[in-house]
PDB file of N, CA and C in Angstrom:
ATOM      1  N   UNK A   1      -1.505 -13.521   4.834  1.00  0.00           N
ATOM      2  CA  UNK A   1      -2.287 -12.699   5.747  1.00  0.00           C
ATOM      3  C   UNK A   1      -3.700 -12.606   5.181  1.00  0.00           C
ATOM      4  N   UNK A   2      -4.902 -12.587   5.710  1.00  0.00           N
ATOM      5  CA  UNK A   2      -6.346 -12.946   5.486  1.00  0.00           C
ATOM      6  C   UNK A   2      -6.497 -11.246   5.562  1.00  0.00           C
ATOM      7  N   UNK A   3      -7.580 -11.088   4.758  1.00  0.00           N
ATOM      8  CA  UNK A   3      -7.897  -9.756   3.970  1.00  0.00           C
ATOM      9  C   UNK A   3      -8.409  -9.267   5.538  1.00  0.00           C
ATOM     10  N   UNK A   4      -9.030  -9.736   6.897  1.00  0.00           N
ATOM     11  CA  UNK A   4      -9.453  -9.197   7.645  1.00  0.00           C
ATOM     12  C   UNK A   4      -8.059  -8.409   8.473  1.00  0.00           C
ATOM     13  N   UNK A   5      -6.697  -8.995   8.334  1.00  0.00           N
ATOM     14  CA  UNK A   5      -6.006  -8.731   9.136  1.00  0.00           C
ATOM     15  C   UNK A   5      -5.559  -7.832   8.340  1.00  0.00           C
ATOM     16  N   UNK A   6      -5.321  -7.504   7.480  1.00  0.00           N
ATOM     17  CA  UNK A   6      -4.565  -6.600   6.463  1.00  0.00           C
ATOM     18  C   UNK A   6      -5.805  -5.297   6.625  1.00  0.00           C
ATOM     19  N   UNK A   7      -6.979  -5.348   6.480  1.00  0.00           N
ATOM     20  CA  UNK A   7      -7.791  -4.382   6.817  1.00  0.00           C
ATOM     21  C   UNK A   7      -7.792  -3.776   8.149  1.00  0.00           C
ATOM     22  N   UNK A   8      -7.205  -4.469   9.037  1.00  0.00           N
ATOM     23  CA  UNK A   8      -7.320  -4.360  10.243  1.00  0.00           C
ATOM     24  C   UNK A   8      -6.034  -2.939  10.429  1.00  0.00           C
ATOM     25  N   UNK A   9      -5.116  -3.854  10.257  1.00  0.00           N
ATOM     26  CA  UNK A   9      -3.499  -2.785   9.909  1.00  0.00           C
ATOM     27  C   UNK A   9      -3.894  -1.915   9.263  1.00  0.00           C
ATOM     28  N   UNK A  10      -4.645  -1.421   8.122  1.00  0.00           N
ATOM     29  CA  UNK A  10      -4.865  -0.746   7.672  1.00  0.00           C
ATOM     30  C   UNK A  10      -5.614   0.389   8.668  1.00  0.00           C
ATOM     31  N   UNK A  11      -6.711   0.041   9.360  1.00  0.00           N
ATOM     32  CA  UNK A  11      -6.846   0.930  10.479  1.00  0.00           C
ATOM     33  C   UNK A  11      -6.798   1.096  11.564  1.00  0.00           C
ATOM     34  N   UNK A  12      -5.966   0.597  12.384  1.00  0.00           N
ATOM     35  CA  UNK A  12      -5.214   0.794  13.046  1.00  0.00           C
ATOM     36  C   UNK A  12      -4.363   1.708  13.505  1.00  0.00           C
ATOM     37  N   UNK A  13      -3.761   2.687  12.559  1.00  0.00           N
ATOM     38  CA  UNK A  13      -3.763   4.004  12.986  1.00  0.00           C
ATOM     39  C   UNK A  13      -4.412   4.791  12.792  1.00  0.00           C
ATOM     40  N   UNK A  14      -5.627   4.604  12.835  1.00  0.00           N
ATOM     41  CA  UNK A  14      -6.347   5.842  12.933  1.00  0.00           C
ATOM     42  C   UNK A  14      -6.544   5.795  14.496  1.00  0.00           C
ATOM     43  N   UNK A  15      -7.116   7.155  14.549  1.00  0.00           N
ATOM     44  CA  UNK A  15      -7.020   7.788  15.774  1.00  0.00           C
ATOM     45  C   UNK A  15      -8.816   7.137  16.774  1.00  0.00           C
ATOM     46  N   UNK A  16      -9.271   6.390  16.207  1.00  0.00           N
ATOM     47  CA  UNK A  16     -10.785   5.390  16.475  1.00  0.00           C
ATOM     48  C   UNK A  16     -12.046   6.595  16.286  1.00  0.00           C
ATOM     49  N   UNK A  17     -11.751   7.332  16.153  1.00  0.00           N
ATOM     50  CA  UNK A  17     -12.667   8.707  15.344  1.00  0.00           C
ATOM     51  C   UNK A  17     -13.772   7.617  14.590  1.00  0.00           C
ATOM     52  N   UNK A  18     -14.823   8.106  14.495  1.00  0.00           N
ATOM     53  CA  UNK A  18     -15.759   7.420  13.122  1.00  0.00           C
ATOM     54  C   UNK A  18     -15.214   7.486  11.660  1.00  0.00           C
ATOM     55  N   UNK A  19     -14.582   8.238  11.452  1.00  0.00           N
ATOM     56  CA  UNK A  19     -13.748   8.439   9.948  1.00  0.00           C
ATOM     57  C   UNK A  19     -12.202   7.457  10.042  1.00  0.00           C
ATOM     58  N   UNK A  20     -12.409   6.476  11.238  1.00  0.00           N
ATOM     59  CA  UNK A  20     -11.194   5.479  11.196  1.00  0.00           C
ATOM     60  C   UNK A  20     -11.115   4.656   9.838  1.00  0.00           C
ATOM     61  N   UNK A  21     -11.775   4.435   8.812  1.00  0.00           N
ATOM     62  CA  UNK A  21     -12.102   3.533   7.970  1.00  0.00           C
ATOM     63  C   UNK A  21     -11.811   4.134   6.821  1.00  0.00           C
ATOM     64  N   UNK A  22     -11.288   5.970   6.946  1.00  0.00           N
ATOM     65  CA  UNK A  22     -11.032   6.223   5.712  1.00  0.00           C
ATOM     66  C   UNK A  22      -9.261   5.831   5.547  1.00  0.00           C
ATOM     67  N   UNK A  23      -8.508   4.936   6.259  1.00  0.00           N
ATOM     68  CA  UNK A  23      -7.204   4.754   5.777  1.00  0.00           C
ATOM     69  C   UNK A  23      -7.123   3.700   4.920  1.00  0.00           C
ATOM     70  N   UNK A  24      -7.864   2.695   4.795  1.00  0.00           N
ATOM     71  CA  UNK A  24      -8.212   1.964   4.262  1.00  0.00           C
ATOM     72  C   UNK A  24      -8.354   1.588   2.513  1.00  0.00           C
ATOM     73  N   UNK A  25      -9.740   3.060   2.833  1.00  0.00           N
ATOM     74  CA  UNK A  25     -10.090   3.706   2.075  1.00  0.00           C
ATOM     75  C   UNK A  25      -8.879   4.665   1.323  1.00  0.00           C
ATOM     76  N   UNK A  26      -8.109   5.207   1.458  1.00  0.00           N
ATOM     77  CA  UNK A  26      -6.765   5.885   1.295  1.00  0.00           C
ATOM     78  C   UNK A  26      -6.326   5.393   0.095  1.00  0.00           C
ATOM     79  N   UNK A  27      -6.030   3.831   1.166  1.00  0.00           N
ATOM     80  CA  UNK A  27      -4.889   3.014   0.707  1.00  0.00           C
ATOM     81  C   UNK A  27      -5.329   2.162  -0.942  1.00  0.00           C
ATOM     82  N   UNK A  28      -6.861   1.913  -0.359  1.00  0.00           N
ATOM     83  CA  UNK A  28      -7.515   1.725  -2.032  1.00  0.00           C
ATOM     84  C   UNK A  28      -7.289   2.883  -2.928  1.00  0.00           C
ATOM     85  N   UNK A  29      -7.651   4.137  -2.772  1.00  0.00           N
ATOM     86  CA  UNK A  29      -7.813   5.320  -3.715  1.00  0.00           C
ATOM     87  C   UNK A  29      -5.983   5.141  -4.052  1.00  0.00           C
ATOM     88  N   UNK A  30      -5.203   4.838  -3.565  1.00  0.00           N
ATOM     89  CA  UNK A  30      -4.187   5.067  -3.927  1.00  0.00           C
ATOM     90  C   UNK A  30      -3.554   3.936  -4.840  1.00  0.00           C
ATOM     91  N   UNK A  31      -3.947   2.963  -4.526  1.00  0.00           N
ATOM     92  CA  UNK A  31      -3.701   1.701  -5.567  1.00  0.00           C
ATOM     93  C   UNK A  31      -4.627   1.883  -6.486  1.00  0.00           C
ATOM     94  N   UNK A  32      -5.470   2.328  -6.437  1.00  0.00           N
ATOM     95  CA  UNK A  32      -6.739   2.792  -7.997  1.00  0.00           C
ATOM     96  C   UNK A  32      -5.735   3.483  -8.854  1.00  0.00           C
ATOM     97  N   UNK A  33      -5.401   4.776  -7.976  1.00  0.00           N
ATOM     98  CA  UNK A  33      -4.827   5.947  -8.962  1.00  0.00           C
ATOM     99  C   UNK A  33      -3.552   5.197  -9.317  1.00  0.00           C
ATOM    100  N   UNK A  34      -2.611   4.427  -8.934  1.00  0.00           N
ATOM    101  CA  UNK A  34      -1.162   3.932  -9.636  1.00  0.00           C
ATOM    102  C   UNK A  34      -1.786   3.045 -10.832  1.00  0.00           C
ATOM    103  N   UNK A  35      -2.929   2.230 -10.273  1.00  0.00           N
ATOM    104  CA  UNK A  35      -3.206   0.954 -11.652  1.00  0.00           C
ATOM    105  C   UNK A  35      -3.783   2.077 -12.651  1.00  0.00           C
ATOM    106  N   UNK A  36      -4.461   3.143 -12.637  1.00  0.00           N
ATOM    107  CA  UNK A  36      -4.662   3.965 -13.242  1.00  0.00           C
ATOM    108  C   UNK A  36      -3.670   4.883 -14.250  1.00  0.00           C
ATOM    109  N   UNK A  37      -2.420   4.854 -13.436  1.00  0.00           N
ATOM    110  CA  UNK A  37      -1.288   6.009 -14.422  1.00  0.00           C
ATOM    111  C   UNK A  37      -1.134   6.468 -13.354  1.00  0.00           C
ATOM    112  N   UNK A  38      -1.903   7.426 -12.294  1.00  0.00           N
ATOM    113  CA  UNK A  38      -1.375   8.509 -11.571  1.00  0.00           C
ATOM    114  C   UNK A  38      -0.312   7.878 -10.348  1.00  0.00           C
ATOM    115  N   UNK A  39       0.738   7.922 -11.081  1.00  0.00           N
ATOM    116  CA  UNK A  39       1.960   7.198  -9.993  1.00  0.00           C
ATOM    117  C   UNK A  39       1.941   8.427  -8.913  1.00  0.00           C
ATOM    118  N   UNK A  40       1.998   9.553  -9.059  1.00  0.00           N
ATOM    119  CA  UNK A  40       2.613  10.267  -8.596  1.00  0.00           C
ATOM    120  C   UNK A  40       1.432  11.097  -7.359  1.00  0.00           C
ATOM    121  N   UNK A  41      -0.064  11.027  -7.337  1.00  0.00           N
ATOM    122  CA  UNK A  41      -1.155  11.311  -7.069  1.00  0.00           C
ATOM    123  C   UNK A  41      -0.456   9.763  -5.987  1.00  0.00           C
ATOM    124  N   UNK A  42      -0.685   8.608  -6.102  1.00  0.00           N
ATOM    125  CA  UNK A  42      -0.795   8.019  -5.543  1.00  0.00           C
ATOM    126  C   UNK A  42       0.334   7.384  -4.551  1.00  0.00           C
ATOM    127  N   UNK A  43       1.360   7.992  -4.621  1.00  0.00           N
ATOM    128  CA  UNK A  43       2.799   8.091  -4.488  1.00  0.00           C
ATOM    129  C   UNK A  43       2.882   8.805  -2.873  1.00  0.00           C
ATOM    130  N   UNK A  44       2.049  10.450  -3.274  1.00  0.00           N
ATOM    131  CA  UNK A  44       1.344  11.168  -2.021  1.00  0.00           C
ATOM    132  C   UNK A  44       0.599  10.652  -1.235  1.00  0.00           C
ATOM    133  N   UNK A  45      -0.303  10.241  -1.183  1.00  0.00           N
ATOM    134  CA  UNK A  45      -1.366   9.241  -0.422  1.00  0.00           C
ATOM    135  C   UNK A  45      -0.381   8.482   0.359  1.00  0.00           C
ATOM    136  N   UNK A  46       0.151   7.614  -0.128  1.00  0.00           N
ATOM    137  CA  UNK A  46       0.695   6.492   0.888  1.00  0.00           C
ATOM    138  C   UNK A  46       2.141   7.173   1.800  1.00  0.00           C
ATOM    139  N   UNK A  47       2.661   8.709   1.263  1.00  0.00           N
ATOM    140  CA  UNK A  47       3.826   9.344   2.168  1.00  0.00           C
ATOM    141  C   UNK A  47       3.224  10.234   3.248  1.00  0.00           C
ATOM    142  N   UNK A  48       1.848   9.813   3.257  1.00  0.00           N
ATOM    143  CA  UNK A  48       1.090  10.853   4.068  1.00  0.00           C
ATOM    144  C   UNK A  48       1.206   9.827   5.504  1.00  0.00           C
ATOM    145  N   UNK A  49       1.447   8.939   5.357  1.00  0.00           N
ATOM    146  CA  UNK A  49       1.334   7.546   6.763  1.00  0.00           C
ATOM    147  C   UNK A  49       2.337   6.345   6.317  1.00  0.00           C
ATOM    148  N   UNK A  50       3.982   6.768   6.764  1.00  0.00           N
ATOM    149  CA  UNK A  50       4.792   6.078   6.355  1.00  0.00           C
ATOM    150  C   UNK A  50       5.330   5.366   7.697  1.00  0.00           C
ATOM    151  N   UNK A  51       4.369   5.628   8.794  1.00  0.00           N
ATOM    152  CA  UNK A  51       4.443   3.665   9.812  1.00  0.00           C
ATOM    153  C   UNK A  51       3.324   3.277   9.675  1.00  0.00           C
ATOM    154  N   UNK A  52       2.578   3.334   8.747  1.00  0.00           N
ATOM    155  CA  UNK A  52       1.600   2.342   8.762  1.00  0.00           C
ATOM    156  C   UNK A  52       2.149   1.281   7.691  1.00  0.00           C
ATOM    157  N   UNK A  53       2.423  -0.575   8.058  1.00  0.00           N
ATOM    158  CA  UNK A  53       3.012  -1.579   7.220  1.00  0.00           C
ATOM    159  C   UNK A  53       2.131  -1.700   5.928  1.00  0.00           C
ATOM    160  N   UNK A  54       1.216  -1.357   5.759  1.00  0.00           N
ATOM    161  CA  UNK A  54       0.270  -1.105   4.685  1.00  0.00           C
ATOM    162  C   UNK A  54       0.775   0.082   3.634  1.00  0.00           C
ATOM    163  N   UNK A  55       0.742   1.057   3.994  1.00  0.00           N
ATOM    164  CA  UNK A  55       1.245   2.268   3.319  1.00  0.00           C
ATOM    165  C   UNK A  55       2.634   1.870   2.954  1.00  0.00           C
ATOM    166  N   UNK A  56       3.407   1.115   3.699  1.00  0.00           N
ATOM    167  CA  UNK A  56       4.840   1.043   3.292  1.00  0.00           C
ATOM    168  C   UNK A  56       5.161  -0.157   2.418  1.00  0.00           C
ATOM    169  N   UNK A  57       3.682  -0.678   2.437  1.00  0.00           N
ATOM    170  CA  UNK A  57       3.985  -1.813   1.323  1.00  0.00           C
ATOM    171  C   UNK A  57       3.581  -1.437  -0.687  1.00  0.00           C
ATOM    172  N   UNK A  58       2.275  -0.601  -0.076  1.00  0.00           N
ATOM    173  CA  UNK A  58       2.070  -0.024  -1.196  1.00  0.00           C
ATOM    174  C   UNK A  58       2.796   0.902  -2.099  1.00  0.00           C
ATOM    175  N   UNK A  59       3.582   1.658  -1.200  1.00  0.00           N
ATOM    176  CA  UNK A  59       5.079   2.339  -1.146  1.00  0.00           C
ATOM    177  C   UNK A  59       5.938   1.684  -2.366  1.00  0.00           C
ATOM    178  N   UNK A  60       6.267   0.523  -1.249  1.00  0.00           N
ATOM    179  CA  UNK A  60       7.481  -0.194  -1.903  1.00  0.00           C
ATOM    180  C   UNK A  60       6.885  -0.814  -3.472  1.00  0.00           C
ATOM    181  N   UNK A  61       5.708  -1.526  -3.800  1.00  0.00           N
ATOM    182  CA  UNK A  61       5.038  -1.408  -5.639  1.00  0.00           C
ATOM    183  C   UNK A  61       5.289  -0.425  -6.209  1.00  0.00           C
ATOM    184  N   UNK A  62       4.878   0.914  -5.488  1.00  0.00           N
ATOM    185  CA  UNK A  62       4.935   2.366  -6.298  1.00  0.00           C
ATOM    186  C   UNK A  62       6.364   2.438  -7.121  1.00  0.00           C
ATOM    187  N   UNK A  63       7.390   2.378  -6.028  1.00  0.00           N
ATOM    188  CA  UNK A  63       8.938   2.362  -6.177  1.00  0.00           C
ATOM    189  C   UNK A  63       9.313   1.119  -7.389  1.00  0.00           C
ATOM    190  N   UNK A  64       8.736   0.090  -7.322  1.00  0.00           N
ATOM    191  CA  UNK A  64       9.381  -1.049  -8.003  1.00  0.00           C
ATOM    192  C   UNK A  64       8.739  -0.711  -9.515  1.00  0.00           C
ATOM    193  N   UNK A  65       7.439  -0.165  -9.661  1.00  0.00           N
ATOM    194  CA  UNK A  65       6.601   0.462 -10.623  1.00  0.00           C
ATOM    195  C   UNK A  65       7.776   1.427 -11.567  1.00  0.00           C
ATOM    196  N   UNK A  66       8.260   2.178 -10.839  1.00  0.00           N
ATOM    197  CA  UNK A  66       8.891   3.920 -10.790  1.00  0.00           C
ATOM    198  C   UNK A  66      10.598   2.815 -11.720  1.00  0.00           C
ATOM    199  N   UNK A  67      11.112   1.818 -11.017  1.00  0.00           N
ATOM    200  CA  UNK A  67      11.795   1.156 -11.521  1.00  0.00           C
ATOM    201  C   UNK A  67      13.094   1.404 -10.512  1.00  0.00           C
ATOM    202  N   UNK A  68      12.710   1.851  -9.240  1.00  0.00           N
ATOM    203  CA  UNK A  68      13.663   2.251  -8.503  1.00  0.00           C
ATOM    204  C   UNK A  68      13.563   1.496  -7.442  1.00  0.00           C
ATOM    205  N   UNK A  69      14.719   0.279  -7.686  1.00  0.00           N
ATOM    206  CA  UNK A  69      14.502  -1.372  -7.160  1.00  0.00           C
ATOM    207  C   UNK A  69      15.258  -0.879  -5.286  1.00  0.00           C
ATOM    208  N   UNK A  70      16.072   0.103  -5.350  1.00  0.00           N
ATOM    209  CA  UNK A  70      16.764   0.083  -4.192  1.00  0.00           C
ATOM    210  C   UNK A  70      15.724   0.566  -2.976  1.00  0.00           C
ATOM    211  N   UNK A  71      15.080   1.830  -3.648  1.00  0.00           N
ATOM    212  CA  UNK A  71      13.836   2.324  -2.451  1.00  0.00           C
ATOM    213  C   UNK A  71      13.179   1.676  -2.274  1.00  0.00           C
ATOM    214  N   UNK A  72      12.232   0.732  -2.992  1.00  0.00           N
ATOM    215  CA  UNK A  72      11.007  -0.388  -2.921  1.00  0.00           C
ATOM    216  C   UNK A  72      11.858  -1.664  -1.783  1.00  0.00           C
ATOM    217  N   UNK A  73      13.127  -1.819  -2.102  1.00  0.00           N
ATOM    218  CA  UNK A  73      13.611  -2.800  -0.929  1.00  0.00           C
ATOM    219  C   UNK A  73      13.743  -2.673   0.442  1.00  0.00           C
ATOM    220  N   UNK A  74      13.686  -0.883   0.549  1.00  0.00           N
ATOM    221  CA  UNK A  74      13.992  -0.300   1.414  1.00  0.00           C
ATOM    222  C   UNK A  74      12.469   0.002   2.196  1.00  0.00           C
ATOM    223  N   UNK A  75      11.314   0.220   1.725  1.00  0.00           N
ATOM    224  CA  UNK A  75       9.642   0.027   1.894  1.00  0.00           C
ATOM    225  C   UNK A  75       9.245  -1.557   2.090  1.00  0.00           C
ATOM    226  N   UNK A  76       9.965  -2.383   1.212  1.00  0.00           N
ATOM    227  CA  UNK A  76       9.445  -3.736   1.492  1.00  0.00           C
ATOM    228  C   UNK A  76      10.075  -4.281   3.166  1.00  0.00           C
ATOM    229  N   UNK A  77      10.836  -3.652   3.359  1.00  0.00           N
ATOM    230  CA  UNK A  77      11.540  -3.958   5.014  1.00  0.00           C
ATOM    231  C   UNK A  77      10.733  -2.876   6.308  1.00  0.00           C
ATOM    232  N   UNK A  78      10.538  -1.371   5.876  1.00  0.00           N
ATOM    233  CA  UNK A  78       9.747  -1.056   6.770  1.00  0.00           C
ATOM    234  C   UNK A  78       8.446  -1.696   6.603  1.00  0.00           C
ATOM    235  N   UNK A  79       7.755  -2.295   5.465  1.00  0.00           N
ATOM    236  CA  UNK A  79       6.532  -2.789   5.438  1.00  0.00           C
ATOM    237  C   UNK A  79       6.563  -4.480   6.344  1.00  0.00           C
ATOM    238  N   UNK A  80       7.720  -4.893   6.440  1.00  0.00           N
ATOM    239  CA  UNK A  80       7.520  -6.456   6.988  1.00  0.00           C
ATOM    240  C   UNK A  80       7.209  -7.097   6.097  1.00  0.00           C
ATOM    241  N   UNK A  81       7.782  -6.842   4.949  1.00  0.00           N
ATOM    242  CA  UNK A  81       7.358  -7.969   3.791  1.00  0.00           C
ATOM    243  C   UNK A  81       8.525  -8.445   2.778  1.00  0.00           C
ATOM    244  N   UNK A  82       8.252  -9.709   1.974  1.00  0.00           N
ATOM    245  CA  UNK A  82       9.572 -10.204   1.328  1.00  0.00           C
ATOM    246  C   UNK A  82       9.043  -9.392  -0.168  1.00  0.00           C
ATOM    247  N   UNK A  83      10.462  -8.983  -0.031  1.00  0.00           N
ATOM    248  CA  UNK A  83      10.303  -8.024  -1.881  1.00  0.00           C
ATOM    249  C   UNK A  83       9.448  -9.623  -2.485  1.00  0.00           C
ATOM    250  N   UNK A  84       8.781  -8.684  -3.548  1.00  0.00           N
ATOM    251  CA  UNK A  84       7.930  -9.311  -4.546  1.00  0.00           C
ATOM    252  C   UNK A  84       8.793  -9.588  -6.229  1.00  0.00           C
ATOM    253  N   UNK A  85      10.263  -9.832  -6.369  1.00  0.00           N
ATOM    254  CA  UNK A  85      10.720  -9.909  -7.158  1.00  0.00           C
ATOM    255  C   UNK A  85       9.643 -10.665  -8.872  1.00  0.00           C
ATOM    256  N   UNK A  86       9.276 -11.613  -8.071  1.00  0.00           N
ATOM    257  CA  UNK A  86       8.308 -12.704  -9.386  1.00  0.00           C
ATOM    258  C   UNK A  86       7.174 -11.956  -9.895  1.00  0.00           C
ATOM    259  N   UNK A  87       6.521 -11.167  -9.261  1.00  0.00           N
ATOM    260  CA  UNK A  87       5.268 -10.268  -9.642  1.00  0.00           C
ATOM    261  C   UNK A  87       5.435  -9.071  -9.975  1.00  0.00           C
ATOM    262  N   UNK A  88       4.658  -8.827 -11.205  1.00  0.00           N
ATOM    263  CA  UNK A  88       4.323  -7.439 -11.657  1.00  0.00           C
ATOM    264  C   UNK A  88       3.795  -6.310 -10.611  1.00  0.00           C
ATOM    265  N   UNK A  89       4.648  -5.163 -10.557  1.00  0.00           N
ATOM    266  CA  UNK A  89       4.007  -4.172  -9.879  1.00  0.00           C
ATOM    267  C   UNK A  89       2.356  -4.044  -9.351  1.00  0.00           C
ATOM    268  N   UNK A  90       1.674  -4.654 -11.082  1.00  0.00           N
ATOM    269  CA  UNK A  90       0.785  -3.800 -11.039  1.00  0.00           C
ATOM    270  C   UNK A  90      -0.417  -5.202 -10.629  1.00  0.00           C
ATOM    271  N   UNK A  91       0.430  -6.362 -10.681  1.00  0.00           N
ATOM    272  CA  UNK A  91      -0.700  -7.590 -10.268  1.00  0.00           C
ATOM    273  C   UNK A  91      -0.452  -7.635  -8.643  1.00  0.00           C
ATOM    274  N   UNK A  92       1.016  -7.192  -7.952  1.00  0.00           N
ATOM    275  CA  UNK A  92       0.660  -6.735  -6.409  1.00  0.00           C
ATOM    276  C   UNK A  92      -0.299  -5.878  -5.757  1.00  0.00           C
ATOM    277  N   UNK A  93      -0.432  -4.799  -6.446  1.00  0.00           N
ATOM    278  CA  UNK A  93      -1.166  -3.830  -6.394  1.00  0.00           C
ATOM    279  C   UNK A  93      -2.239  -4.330  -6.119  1.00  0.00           C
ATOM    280  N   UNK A  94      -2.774  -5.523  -6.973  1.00  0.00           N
ATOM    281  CA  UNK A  94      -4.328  -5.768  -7.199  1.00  0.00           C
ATOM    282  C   UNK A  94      -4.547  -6.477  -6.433  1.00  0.00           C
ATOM    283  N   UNK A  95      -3.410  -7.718  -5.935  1.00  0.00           N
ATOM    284  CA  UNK A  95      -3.500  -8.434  -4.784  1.00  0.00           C
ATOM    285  C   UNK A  95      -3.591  -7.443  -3.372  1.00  0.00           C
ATOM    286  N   UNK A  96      -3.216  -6.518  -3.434  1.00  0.00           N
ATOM    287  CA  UNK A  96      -3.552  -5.759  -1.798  1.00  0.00           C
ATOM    288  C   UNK A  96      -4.438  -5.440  -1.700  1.00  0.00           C
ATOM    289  N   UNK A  97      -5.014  -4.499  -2.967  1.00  0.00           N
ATOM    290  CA  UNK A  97      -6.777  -4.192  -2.966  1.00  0.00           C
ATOM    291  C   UNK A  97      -7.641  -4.968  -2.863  1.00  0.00           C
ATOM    292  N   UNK A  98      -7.126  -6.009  -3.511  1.00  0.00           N
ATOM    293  CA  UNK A  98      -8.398  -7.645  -3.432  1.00  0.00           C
ATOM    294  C   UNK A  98      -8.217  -7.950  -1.452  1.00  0.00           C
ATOM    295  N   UNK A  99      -6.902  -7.940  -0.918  1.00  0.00           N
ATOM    296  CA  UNK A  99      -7.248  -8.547   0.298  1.00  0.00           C
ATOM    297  C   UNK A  99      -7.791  -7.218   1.091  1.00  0.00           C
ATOM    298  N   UNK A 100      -7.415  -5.796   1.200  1.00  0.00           N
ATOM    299  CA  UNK A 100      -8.164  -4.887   1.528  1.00  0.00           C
ATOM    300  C   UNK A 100      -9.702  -4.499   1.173  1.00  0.00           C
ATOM    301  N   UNK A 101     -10.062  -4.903   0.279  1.00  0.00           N
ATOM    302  CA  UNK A 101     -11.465  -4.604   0.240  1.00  0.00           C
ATOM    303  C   UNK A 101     -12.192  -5.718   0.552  1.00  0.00           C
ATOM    304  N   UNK A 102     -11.457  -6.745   1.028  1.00  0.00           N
ATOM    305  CA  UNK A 102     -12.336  -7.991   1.710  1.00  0.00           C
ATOM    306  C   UNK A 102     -13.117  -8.457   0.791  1.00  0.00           C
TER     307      UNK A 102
END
């Protein structure tokens, strides 16, 4: 998926308000704070918008991070995505922010 379409999903639920661009934005602050330590700061962020496939992907890293392989499988399916078994939590992470921040 090309960083425009993944940004796109990303706002997409917003409500088209001018502040549509802060989910985005969210979804970065929330992959900052996990590559950071704050699992749990960033854990909140993404349960705040759990149908957005973005939030539920970032979700499912948090979970695989946390070491709790059954919930992250269970986020990687509402997210539409194939679990990431081969990759580090924390190099997915960086791959979503790299295609989200375009």
């Amino acid at each position: 998926m090309c960083s425009s379409d993944l940004r796109r999903l990303a706002v997409e639920a917003g409500d088209g308000s001018p502040g549509e661009h802060l989910m985005a934005d969210d979804f970065l602050t929330a992959i900052d704070l996990a590559i950071g330590g704050d699992w749990d700061r960033a854990h909140q962020i993404v349960q705040q918008d759990e149908s957005n496939p973005i939030a539920a992907w970032i979700h499912a890293a948090l979970h695989r991070m946390e070491g709790d392989i059954g919930n992250a499988r269970y986020w990687y399916r509402r997210a539409g995505r194939p679990e990431c078994r081969d990759t580090d939590p924390l190099d997915e992470l960086r791959s979503i922010r790299e295609e989200l921040a375009g």
